[in-house]
N, C-alpha and C. Protein backbone atom coordinates (compact mmCIF):
# COMPACT_ATOMS: atom_id res chain seq x y z
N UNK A 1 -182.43 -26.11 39.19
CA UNK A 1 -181.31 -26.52 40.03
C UNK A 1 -181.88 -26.95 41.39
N UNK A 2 -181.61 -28.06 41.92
CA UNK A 2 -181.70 -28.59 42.92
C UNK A 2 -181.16 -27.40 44.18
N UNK A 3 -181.63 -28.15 45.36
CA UNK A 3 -181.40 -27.47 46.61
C UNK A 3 -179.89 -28.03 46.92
N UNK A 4 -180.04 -28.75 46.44
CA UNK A 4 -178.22 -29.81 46.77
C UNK A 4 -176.95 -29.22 46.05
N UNK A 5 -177.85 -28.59 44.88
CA UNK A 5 -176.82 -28.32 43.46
C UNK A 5 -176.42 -26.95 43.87
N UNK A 6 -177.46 -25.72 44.09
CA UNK A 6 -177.40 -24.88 44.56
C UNK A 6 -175.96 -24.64 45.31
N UNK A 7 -176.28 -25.78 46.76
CA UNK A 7 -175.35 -25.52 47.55
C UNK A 7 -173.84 -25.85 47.36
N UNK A 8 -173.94 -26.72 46.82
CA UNK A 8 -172.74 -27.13 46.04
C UNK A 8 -172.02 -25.91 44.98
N UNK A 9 -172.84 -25.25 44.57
CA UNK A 9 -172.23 -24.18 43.48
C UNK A 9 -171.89 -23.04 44.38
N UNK A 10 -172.65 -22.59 46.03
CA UNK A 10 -172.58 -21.86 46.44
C UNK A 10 -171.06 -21.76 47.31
N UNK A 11 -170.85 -23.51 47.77
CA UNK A 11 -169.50 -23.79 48.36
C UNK A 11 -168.44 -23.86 47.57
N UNK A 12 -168.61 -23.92 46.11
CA UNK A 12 -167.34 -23.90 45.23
C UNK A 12 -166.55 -22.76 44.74
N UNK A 13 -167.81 -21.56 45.13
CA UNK A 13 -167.11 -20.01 45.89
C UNK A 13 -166.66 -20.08 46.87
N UNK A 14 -166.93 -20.49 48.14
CA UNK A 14 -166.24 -20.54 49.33
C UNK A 14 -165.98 -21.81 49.58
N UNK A 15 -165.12 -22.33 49.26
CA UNK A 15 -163.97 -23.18 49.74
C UNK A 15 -163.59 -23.47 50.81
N UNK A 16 -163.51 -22.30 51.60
CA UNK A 16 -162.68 -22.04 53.20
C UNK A 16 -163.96 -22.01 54.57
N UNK A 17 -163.52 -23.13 54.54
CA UNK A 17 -164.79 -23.49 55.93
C UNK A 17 -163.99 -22.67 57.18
N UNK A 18 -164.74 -21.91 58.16
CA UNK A 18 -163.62 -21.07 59.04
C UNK A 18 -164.90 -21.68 60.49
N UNK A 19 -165.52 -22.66 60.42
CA UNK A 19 -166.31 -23.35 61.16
C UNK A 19 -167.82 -22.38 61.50
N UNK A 20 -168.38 -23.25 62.50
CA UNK A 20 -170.06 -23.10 62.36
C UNK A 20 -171.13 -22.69 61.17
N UNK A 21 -170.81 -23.30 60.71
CA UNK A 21 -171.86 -23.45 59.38
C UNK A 21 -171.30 -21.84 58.57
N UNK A 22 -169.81 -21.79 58.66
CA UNK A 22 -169.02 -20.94 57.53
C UNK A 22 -168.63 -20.55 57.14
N UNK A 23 -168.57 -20.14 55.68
CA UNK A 23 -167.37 -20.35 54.81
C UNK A 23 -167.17 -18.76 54.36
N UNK A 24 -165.97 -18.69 53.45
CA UNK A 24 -165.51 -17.52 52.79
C UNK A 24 -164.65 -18.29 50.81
N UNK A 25 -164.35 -17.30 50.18
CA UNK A 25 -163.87 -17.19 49.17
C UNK A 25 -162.93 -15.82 48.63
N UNK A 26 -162.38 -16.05 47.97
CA UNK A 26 -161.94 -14.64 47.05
C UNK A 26 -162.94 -14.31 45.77
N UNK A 27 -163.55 -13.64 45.56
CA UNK A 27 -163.75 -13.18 44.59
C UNK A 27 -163.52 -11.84 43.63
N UNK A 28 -162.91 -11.97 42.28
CA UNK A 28 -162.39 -10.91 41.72
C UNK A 28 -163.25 -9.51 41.10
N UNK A 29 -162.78 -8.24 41.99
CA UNK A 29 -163.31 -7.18 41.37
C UNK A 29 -162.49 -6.25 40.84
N UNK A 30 -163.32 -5.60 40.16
CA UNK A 30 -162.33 -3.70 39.29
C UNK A 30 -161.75 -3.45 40.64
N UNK A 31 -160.18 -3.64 41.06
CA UNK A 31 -159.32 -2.32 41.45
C UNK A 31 -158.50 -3.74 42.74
N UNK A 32 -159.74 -5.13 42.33
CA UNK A 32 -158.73 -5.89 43.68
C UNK A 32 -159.49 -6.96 43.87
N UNK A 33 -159.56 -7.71 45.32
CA UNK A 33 -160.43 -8.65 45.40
C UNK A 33 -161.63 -8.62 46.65
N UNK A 34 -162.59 -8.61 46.39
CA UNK A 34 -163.36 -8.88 47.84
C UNK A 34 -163.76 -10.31 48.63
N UNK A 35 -164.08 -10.26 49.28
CA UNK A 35 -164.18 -11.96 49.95
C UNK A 35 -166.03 -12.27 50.14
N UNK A 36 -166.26 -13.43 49.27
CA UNK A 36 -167.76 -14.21 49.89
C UNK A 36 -167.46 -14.63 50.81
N UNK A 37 -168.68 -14.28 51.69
CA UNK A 37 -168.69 -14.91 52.94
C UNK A 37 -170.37 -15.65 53.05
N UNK A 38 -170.06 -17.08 53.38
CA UNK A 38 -171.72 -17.89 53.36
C UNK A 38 -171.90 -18.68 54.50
N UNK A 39 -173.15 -18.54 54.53
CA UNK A 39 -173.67 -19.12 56.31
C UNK A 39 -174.66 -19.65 56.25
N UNK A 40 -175.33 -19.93 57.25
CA UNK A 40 -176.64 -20.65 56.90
C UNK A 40 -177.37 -19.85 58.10
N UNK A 41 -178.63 -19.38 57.43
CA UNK A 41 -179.34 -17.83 57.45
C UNK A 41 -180.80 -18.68 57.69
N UNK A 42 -181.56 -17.87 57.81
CA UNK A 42 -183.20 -18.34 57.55
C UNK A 42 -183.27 -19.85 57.41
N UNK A 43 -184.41 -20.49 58.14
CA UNK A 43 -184.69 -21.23 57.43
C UNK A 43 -183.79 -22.39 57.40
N UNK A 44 -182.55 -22.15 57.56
CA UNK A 44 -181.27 -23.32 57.49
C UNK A 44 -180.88 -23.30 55.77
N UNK A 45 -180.87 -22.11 54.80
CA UNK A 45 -180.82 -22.21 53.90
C UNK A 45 -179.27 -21.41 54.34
N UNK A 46 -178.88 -21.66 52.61
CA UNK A 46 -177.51 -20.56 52.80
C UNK A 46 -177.51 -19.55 52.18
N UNK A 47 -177.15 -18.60 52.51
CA UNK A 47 -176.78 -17.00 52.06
C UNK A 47 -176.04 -16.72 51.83
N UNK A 48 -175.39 -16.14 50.72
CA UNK A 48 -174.02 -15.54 50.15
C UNK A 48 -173.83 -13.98 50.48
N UNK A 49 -172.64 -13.33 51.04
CA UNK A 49 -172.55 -12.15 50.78
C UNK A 49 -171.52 -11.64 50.58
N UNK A 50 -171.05 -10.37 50.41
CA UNK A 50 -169.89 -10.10 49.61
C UNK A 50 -169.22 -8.68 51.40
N UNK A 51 -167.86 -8.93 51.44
CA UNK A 51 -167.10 -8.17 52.39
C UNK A 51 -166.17 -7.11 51.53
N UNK A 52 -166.59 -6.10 51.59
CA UNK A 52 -165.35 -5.27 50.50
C UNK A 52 -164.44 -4.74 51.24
N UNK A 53 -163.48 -5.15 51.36
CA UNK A 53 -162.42 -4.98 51.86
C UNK A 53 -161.64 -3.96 51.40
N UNK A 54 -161.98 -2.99 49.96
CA UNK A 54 -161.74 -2.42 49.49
C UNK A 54 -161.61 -0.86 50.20
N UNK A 55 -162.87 -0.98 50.75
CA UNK A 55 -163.44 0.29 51.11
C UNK A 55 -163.02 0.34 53.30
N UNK A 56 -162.90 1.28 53.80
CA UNK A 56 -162.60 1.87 55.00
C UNK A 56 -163.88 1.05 56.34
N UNK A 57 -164.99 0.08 55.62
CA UNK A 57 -165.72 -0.27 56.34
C UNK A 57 -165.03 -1.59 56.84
N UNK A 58 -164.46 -2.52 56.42
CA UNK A 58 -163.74 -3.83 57.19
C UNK A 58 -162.06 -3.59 56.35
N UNK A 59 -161.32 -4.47 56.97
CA UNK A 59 -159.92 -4.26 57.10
C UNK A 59 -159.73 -5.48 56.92
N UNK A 60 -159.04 -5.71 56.07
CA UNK A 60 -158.36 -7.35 55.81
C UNK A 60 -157.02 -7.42 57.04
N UNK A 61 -157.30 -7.71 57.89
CA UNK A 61 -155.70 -7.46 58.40
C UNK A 61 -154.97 -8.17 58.15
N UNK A 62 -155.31 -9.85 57.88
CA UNK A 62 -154.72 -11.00 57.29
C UNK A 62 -154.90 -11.84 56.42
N UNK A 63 -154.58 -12.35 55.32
CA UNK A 63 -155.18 -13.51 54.17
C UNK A 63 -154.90 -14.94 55.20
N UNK A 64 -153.64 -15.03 55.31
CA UNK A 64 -153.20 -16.44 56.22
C UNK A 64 -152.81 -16.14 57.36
N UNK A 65 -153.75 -16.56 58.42
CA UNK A 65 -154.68 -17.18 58.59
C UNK A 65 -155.79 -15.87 58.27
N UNK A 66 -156.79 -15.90 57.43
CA UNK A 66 -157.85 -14.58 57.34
C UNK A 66 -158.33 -14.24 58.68
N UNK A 67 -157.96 -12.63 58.32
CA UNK A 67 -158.62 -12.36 59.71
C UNK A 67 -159.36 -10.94 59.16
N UNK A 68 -160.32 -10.56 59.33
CA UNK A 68 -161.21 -9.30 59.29
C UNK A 68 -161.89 -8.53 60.05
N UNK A 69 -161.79 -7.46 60.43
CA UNK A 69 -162.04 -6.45 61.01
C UNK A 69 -162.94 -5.14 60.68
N UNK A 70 -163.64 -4.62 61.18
CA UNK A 70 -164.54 -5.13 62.27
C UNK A 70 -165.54 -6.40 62.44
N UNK A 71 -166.75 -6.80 63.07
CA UNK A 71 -167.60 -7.89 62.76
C UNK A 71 -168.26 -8.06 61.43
N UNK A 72 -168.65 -9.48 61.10
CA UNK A 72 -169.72 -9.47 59.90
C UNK A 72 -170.85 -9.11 60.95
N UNK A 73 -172.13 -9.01 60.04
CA UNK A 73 -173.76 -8.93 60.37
C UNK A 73 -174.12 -9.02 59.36
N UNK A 74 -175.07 -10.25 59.43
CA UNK A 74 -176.13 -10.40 58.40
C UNK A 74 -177.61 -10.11 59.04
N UNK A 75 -177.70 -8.90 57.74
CA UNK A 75 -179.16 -8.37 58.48
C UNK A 75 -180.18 -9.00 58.46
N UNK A 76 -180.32 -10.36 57.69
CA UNK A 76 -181.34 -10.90 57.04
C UNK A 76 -181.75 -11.60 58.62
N UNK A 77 -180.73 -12.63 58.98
CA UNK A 77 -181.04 -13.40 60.16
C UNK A 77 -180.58 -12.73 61.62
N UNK A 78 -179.37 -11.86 61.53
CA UNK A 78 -178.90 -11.52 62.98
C UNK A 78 -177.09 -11.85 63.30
N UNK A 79 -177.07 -13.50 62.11
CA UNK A 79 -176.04 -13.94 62.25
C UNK A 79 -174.59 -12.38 62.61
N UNK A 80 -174.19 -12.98 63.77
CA UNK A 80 -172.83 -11.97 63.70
C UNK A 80 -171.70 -12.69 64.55
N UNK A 81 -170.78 -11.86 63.98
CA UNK A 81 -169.48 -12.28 64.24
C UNK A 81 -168.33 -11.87 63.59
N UNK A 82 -167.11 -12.89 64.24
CA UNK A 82 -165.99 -12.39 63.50
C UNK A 82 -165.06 -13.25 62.86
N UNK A 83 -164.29 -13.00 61.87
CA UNK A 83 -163.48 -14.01 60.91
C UNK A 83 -162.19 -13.53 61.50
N UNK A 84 -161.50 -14.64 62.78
CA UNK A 84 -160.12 -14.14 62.80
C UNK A 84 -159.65 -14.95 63.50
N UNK A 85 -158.05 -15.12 63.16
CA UNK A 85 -157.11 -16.16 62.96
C UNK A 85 -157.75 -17.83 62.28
N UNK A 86 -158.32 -17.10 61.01
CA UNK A 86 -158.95 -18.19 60.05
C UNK A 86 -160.43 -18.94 60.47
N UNK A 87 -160.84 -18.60 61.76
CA UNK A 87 -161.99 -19.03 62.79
C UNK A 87 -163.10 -18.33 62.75
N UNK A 88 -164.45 -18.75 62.88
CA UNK A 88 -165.51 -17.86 63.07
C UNK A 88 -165.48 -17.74 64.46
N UNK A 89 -165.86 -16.28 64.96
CA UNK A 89 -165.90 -16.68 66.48
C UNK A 89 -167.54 -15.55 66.78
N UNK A 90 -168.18 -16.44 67.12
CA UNK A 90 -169.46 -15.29 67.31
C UNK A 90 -169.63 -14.15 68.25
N UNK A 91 -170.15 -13.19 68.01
CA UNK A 91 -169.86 -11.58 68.69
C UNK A 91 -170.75 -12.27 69.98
């Protein structure tokens, strides 16, 4: 798979551009749904990761416009921030 194809398969999980290089999705688990969230990490490549909303660590407070609570952090690069009123807004 191409580097092009890749990304393309990686954005057809996340759909929802919430700006600066990113996106989110629904994806379905046992008991509900959690949300991909993808950015562009290292390198200028993209990284997928998963927000469980399930559990007492982030809070969906909203689907429309998504909003989540507390910040993301990706440990890989540093990337942080927050997904709210559908917007990335960096910490």
């Amino acid at each position: 798979m191409s580097v092009e194809e890749h990304e393309a398969w990686l954005k057809e999980r996340c759909p929802n551009e919430v700006g600066d290089d990113h996106w989110w999705g629904w994806v379905e688990v046992e008991g509900g749904r959690n949300i991909f969230w993808l950015h562009r990490c290292e390198g200028g490549r993209l990284m997928l990761g998963t927000i469980d909303v399930t559990k007492p660590i982030h809070t969906l407070v909203s689907e429309d416009p998504l909003h989540i609570e507390p910040s993301i952090l990706c440990r890989a690069c540093g990337d942080h921030g927050f997904i709210r009123d559908g917007r990335w807004q960096p910490a």
